[in-house]
Protein backbone atom coordinates (compact mmCIF):
# COMPACT_ATOMS: atom_id res chain seq x y z
CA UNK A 1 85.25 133.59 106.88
CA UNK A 2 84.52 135.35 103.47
CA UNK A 3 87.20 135.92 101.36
CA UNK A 4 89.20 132.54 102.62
CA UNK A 5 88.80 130.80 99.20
CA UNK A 6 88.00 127.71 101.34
CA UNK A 7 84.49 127.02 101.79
CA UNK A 8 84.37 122.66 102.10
CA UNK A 9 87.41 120.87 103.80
CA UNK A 10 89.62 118.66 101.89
CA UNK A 11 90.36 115.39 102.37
CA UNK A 12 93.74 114.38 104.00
CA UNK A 13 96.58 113.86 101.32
CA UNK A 14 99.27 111.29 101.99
CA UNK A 15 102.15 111.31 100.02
CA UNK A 16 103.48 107.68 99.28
CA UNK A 17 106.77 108.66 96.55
CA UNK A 18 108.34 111.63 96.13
CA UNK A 19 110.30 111.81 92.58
CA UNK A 20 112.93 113.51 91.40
CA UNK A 21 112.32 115.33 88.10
CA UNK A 22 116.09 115.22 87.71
CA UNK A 23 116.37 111.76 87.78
CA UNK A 24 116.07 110.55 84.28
CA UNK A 25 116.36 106.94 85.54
CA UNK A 26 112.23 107.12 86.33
CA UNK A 27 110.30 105.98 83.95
CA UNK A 28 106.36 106.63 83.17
CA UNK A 29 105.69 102.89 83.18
CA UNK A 30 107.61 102.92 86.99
CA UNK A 31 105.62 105.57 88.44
CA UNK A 32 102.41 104.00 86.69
CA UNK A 33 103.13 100.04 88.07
CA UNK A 34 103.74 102.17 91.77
CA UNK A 35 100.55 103.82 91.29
CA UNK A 36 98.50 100.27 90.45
CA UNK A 37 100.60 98.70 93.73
CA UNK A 38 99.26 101.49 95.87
CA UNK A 39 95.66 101.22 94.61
CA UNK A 40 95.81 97.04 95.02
CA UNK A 41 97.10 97.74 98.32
CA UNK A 42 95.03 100.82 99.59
CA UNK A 43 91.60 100.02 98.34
CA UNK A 44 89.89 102.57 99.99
CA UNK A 45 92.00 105.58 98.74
CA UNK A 46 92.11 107.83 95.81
CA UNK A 47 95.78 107.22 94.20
CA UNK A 48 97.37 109.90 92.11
CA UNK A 49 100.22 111.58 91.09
CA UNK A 50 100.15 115.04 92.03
CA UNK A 51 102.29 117.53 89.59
CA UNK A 52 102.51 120.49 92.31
CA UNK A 53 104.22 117.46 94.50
CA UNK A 54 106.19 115.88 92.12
CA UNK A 55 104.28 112.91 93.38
CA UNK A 56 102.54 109.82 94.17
CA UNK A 57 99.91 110.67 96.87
CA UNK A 58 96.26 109.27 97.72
CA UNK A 59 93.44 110.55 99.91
CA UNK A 60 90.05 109.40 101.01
CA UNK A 61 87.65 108.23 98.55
CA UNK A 62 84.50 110.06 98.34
CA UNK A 63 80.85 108.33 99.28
CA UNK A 64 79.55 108.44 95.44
CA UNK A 65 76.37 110.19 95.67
CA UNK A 66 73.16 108.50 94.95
CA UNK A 67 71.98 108.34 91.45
CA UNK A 68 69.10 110.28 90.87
CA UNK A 69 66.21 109.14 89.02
């Protein structure tokens, strides 16, 4: 539908940790060693922290396209 803004679908967001950005108790280094847990244990995701979210969410990786030569 033109006009939409959307022309590819996204892939499916899961958020793992929401955080509080009152809580002055969280550190960087605590939402960085959740982010390298979540990436040892989901492999096949995309882990980030998402700033709209306030969060620590994955999604699908991609297929990386084939080099071209």
């Amino acid at each position: 539908m033109p006009g939409t803004g959307h022309t590819t679908e996204r892939p499916e967001k899961t958020v793992h940790l929401r955080i509080d950005p009152n809580d002055e108790s969280t550190t960087l280094e605590d939402v960085l060693t959740r982010i390298s847990e979540l990436q040892r244990k989901h492999p096949d995701r995309e882990v980030f922290f998402d700033g709209d979210e306030y969060a620590i969410c994955s999604r699908p990786k991609r297929a990386r396209a084939a080099a071209v030569h």
